[in-house]
PDB file of N, CA and C in Angstrom:
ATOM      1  N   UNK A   1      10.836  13.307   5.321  1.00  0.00           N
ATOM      2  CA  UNK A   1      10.643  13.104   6.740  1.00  0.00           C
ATOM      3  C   UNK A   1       9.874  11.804   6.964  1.00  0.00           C
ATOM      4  N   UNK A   2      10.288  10.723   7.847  1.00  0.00           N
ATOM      5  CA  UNK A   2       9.686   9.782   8.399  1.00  0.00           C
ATOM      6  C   UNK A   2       8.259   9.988   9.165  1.00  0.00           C
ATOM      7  N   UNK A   3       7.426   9.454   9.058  1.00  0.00           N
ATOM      8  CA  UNK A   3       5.851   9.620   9.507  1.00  0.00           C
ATOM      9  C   UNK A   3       5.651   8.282  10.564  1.00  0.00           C
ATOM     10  N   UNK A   4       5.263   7.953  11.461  1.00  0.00           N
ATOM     11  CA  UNK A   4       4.201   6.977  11.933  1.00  0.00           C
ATOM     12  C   UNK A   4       3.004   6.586  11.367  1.00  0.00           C
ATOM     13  N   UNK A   5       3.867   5.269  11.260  1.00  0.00           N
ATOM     14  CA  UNK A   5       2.127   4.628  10.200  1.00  0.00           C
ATOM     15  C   UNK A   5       2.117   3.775  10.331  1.00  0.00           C
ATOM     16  N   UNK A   6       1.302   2.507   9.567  1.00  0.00           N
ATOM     17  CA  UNK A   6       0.906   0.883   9.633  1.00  0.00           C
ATOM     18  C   UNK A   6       1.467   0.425   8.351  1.00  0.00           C
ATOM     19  N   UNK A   7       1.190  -1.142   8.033  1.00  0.00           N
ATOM     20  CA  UNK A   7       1.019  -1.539   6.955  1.00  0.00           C
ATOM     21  C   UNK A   7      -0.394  -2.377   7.007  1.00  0.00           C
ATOM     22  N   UNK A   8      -1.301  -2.335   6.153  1.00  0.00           N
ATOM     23  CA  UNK A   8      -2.146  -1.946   5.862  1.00  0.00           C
ATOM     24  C   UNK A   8      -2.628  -3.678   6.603  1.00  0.00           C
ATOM     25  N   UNK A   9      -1.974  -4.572   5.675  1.00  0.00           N
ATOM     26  CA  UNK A   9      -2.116  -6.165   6.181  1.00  0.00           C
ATOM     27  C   UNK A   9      -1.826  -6.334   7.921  1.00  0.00           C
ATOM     28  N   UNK A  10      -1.788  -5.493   8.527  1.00  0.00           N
ATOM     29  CA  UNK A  10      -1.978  -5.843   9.864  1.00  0.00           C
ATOM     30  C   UNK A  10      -3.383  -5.544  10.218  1.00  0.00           C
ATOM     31  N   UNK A  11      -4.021  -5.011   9.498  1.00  0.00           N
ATOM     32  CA  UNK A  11      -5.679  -5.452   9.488  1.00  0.00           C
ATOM     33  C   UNK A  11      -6.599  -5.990   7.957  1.00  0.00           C
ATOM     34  N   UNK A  12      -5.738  -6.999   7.915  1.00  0.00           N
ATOM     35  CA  UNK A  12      -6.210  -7.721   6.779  1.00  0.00           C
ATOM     36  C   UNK A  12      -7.751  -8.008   6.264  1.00  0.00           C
ATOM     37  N   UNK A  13      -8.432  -8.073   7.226  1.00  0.00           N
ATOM     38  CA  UNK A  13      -9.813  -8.325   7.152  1.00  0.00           C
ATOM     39  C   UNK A  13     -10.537  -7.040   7.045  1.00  0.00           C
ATOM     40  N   UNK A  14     -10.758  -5.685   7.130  1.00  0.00           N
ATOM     41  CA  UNK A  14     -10.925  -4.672   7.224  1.00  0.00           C
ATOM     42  C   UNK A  14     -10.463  -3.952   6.057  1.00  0.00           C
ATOM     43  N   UNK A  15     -11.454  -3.243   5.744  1.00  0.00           N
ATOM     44  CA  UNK A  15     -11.955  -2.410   4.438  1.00  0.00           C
ATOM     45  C   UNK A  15     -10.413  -1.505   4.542  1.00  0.00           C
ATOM     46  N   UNK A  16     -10.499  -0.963   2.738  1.00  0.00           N
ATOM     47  CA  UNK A  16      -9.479   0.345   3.727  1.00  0.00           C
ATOM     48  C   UNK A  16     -10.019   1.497   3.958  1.00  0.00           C
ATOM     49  N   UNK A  17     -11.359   2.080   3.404  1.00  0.00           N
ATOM     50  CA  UNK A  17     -11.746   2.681   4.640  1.00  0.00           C
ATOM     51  C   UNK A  17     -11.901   3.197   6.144  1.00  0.00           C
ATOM     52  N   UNK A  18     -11.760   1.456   6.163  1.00  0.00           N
ATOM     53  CA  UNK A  18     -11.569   0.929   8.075  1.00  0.00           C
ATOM     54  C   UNK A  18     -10.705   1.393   8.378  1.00  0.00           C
ATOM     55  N   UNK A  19      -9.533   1.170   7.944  1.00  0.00           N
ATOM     56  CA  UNK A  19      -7.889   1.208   7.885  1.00  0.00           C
ATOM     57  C   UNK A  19      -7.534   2.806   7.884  1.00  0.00           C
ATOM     58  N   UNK A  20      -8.022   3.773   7.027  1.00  0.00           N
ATOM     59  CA  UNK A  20      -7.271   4.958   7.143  1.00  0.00           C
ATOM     60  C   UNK A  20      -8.563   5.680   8.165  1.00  0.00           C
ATOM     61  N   UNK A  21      -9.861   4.812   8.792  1.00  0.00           N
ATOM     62  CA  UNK A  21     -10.424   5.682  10.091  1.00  0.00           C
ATOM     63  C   UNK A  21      -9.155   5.574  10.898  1.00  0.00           C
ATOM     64  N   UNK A  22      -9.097   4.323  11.172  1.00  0.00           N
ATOM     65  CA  UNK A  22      -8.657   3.607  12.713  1.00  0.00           C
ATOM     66  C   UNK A  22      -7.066   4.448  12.622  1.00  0.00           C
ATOM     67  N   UNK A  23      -6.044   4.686  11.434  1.00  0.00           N
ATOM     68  CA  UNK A  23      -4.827   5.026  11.675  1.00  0.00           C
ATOM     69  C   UNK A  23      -4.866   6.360  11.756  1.00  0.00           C
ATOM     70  N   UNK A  24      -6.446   7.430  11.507  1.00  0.00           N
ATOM     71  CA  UNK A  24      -6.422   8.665  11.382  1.00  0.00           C
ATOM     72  C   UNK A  24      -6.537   8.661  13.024  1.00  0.00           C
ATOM     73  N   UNK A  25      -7.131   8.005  13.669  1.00  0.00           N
ATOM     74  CA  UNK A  25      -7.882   7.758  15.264  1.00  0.00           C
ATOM     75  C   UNK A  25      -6.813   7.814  16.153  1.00  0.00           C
ATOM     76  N   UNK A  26      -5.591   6.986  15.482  1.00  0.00           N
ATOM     77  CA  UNK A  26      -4.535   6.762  16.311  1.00  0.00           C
ATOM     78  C   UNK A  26      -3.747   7.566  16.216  1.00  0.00           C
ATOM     79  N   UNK A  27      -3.830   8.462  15.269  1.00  0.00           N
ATOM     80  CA  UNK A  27      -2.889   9.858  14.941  1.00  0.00           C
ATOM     81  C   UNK A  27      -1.813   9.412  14.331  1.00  0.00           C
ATOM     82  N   UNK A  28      -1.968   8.498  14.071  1.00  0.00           N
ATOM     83  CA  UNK A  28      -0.526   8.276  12.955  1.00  0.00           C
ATOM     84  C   UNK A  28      -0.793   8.733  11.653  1.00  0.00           C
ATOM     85  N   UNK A  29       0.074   8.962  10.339  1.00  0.00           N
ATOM     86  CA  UNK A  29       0.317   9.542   9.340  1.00  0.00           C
ATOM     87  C   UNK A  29       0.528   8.938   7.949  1.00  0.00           C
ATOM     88  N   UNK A  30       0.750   8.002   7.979  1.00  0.00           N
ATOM     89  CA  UNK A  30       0.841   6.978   7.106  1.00  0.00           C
ATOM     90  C   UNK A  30       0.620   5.673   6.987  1.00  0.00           C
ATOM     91  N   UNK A  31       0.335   4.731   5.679  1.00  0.00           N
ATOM     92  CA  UNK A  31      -0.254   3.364   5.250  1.00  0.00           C
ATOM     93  C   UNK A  31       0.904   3.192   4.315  1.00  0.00           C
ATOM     94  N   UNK A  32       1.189   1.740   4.931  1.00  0.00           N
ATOM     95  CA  UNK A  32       2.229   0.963   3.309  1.00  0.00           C
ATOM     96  C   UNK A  32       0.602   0.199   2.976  1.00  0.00           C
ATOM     97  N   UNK A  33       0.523  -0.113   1.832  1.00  0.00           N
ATOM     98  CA  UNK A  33      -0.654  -0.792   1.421  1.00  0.00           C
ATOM     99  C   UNK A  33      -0.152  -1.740   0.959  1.00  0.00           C
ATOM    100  N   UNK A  34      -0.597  -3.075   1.323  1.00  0.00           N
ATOM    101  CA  UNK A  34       0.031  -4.451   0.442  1.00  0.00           C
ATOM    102  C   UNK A  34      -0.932  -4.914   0.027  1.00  0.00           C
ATOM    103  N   UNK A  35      -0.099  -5.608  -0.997  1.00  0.00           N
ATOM    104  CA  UNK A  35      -0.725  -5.809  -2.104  1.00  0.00           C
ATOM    105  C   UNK A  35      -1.467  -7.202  -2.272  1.00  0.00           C
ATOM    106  N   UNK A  36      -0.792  -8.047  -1.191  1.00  0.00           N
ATOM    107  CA  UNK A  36      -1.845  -9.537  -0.968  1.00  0.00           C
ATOM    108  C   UNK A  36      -3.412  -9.116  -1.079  1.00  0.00           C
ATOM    109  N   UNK A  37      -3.872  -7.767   0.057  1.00  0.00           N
ATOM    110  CA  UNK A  37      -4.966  -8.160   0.574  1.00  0.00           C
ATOM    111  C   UNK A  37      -6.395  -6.675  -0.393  1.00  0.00           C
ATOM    112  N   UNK A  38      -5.441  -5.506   0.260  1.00  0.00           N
ATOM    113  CA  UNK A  38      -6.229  -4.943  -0.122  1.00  0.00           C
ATOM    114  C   UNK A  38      -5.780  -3.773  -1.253  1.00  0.00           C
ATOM    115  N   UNK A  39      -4.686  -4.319  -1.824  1.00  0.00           N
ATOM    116  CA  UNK A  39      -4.337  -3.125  -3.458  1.00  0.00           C
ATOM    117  C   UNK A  39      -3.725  -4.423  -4.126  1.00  0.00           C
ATOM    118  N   UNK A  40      -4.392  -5.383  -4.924  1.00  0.00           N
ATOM    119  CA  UNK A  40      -3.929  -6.199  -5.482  1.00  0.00           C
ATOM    120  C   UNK A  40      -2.958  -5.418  -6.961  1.00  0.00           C
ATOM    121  N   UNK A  41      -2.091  -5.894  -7.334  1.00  0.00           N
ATOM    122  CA  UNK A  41      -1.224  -5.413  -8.463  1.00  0.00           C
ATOM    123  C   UNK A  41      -1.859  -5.939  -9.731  1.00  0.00           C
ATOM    124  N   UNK A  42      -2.808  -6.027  -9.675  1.00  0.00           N
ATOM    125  CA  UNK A  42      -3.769  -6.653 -10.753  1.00  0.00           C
ATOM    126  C   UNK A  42      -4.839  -5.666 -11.400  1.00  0.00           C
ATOM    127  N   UNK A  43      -5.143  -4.474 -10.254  1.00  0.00           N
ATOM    128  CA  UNK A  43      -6.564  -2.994 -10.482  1.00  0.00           C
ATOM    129  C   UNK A  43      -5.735  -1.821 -10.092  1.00  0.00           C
ATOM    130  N   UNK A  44      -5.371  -1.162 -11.356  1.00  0.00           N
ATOM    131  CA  UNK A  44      -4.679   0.011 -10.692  1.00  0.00           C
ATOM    132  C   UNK A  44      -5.771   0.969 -10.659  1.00  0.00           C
ATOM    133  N   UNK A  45      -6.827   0.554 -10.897  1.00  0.00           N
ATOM    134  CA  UNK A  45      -8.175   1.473 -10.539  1.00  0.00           C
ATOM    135  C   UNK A  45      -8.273   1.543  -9.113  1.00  0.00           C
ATOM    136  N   UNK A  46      -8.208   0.302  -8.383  1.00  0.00           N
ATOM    137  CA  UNK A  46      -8.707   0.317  -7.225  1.00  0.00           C
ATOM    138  C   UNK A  46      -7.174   1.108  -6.729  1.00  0.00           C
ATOM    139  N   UNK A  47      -5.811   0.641  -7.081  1.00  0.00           N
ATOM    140  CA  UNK A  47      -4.959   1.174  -6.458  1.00  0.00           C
ATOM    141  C   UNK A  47      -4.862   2.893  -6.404  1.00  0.00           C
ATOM    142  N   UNK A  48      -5.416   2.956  -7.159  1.00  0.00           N
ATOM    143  CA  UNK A  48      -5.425   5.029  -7.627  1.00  0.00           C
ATOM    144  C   UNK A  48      -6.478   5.474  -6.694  1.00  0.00           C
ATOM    145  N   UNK A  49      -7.949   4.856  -6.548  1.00  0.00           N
ATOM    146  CA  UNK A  49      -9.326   5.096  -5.910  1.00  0.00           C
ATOM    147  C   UNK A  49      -8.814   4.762  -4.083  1.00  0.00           C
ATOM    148  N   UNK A  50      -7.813   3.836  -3.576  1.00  0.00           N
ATOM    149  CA  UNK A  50      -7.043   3.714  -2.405  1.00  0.00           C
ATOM    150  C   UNK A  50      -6.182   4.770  -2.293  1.00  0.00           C
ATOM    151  N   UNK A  51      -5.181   5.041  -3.315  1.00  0.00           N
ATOM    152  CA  UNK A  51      -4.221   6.144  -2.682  1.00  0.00           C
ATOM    153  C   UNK A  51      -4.605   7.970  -3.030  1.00  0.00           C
ATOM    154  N   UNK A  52      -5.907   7.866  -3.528  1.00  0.00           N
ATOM    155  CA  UNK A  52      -6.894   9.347  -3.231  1.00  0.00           C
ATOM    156  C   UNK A  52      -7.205   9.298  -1.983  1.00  0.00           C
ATOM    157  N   UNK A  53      -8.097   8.232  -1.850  1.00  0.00           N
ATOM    158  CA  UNK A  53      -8.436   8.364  -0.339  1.00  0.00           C
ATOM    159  C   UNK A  53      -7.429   8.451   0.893  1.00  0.00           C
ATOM    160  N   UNK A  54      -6.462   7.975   0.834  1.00  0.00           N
ATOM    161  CA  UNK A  54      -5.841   7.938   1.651  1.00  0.00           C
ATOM    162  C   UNK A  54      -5.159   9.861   1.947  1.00  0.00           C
ATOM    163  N   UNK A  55      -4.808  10.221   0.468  1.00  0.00           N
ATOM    164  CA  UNK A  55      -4.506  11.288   0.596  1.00  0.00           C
ATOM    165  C   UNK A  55      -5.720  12.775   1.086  1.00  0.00           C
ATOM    166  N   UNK A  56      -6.769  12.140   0.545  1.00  0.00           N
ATOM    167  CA  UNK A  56      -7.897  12.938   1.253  1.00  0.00           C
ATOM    168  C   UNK A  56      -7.752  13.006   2.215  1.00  0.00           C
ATOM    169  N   UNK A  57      -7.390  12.261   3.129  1.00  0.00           N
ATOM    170  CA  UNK A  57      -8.101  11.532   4.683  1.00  0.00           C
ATOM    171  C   UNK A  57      -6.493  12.210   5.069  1.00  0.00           C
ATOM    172  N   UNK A  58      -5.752  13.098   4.458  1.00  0.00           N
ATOM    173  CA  UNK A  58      -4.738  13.712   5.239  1.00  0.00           C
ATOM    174  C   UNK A  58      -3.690  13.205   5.375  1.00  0.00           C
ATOM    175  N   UNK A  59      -3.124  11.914   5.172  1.00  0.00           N
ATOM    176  CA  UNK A  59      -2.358  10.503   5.295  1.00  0.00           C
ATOM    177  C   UNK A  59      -1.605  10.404   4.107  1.00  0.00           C
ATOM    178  N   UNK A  60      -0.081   9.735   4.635  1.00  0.00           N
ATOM    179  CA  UNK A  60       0.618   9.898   3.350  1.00  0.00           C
ATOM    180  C   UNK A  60       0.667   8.262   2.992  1.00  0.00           C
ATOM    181  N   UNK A  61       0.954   7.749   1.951  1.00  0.00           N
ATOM    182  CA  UNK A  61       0.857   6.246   1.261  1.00  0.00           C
ATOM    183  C   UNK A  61       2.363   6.417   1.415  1.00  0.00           C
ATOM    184  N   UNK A  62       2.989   5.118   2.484  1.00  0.00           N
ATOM    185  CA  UNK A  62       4.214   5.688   3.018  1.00  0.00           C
ATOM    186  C   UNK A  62       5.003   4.648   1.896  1.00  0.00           C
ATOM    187  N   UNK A  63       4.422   3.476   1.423  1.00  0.00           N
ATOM    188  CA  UNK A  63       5.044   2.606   0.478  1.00  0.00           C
ATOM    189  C   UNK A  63       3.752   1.364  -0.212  1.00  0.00           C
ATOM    190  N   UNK A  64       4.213   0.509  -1.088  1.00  0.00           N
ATOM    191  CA  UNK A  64       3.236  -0.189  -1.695  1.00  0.00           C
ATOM    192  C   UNK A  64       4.161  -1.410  -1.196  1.00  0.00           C
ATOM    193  N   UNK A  65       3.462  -2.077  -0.571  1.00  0.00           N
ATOM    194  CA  UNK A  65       4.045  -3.707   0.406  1.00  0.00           C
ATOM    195  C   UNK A  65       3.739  -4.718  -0.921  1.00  0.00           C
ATOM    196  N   UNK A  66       4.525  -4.557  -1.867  1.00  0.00           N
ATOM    197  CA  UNK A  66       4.391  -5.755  -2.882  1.00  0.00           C
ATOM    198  C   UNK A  66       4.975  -7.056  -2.357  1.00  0.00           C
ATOM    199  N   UNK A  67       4.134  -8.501  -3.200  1.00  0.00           N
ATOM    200  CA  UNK A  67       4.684  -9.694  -2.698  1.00  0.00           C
ATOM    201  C   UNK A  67       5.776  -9.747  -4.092  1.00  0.00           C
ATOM    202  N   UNK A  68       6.222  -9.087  -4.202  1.00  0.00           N
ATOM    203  CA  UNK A  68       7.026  -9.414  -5.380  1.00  0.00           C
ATOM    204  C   UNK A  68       8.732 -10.017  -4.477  1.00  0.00           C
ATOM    205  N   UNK A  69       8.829 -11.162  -5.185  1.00  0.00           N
ATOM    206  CA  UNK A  69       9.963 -11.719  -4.439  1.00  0.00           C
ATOM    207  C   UNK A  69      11.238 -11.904  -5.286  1.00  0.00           C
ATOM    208  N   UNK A  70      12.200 -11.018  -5.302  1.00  0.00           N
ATOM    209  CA  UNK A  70      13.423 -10.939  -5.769  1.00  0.00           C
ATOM    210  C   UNK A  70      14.115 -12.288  -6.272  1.00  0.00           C
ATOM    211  N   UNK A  71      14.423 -12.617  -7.495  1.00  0.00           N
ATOM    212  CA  UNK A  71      15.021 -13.519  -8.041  1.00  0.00           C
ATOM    213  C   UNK A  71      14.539 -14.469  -8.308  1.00  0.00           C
ATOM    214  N   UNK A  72      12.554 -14.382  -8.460  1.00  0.00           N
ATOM    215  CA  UNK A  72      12.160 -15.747  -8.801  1.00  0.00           C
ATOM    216  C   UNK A  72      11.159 -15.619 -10.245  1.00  0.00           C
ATOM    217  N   UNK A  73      11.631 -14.416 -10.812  1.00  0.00           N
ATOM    218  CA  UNK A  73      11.823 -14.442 -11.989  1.00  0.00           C
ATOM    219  C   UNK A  73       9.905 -14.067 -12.877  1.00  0.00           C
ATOM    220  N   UNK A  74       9.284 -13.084 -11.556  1.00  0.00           N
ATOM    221  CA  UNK A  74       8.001 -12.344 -11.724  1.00  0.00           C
ATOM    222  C   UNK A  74       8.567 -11.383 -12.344  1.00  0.00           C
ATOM    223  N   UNK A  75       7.336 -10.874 -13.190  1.00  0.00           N
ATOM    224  CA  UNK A  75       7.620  -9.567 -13.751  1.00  0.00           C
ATOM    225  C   UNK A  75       7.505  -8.443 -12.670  1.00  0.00           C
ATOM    226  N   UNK A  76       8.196  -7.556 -12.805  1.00  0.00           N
ATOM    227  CA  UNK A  76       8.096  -6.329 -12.082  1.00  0.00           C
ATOM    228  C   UNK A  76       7.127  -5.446 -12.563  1.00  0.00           C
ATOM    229  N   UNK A  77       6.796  -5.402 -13.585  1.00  0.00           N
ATOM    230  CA  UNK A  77       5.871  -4.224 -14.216  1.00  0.00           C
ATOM    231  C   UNK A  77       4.764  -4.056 -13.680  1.00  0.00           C
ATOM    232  N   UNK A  78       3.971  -4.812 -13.460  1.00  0.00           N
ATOM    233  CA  UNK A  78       2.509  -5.010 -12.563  1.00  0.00           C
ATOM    234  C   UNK A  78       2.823  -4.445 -11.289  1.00  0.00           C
ATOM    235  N   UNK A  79       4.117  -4.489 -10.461  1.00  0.00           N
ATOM    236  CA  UNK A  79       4.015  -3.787  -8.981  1.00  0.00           C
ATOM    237  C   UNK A  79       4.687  -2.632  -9.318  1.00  0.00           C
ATOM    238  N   UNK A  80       5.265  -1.922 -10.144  1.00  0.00           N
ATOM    239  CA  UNK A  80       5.685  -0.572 -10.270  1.00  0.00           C
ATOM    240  C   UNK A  80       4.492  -0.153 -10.890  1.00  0.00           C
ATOM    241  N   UNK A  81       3.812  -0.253 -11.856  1.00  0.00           N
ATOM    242  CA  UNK A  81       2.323   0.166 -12.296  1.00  0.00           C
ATOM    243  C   UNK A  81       1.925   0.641 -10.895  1.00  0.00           C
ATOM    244  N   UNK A  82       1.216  -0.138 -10.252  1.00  0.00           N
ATOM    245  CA  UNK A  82       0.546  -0.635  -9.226  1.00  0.00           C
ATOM    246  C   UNK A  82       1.289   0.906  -7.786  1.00  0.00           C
ATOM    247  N   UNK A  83       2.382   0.659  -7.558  1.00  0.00           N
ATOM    248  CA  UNK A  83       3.262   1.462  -6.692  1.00  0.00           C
ATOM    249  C   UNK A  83       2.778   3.307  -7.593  1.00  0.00           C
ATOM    250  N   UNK A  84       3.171   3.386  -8.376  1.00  0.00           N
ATOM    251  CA  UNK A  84       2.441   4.279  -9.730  1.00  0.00           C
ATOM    252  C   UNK A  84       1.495   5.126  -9.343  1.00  0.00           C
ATOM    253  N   UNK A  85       0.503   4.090  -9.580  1.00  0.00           N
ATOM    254  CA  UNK A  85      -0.903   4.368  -9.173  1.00  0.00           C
ATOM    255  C   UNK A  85      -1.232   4.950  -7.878  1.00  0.00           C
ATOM    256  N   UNK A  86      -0.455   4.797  -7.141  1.00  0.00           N
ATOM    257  CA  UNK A  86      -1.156   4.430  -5.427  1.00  0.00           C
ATOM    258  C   UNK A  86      -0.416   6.330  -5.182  1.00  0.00           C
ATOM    259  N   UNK A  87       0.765   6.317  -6.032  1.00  0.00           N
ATOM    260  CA  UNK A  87       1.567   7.833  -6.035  1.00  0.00           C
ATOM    261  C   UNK A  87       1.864   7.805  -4.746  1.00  0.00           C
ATOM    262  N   UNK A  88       3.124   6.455  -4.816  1.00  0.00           N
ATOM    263  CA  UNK A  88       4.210   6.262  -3.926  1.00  0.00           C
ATOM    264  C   UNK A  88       5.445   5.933  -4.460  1.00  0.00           C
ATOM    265  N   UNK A  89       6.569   6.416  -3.446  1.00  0.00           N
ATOM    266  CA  UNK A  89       7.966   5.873  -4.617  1.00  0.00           C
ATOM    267  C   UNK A  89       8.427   5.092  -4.019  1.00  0.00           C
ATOM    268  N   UNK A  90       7.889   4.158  -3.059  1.00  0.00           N
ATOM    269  CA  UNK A  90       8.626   3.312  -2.482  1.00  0.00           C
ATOM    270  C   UNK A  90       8.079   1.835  -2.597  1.00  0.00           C
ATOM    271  N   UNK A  91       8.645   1.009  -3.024  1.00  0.00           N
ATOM    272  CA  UNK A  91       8.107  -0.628  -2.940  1.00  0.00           C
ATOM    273  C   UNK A  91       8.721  -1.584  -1.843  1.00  0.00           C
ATOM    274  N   UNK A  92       7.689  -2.058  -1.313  1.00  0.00           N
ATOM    275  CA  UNK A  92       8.676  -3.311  -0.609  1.00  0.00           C
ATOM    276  C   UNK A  92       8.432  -4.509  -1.506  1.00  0.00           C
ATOM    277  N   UNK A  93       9.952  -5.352  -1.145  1.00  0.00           N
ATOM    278  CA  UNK A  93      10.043  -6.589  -1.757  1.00  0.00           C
ATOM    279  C   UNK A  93      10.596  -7.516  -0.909  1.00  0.00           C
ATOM    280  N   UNK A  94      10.468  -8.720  -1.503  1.00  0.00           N
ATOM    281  CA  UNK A  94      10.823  -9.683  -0.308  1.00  0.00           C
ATOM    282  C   UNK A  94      12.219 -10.470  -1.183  1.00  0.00           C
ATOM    283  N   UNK A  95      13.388 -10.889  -0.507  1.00  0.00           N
ATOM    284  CA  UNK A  95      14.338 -11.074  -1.079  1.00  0.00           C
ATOM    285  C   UNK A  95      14.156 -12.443  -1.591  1.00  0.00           C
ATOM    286  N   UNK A  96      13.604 -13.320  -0.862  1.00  0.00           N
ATOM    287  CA  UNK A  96      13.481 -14.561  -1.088  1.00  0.00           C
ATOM    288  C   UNK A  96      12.202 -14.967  -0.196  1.00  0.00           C
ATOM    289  N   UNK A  97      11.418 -16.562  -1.220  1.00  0.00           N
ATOM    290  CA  UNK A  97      10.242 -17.010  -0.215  1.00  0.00           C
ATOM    291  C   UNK A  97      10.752 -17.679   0.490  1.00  0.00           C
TER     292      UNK A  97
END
């Protein structure tokens, strides 16, 4: 089932703490978390310690907003780890920069 939610980089500056108050406030249900700002594909500590909380806080981790950009020849392993961690099955990718 589809949920109402954010992606996480539309409050880039803001903790995610901040992030799953303000989307619990608004009654929406879900966070894509990207990975520019605040679940880098680099700490799947922090990504695992983000997608507990999120699931505490009642909220589903609706996808992992990777900058991974199709055909320019990044490894994938670091954002499926990362997607993994967060215990989401969905990645976004960008087709081209």
């Amino acid at each position: 089932m589809n949920q109402l939610g954010i992606c996480s980089v539309t409050f880039r500056k803001k903790t995610p703490a901040e992030i799953i108050d303000l989307v619990q406030k608004a009654g929406l249900h879900a966070i894509e978390w990207g990975g520019d700002e605040h679940v880098p594909p680099t700490d799947l500590e922090n990504a695992a310690k983000i997608g507990n909380q999120t699931r505490l806080a009642g909220l589903e981790v609706s996808s992992y907003g990777s900058y991974y950009y199709a055909g320019e020849g990044q490894d994938f392993s670091p954002f499926l780890k990362t997607a993994l961690a967060l215990q989401t099955d969905s990645i976004r990718i960008w087709a081209k920069k």
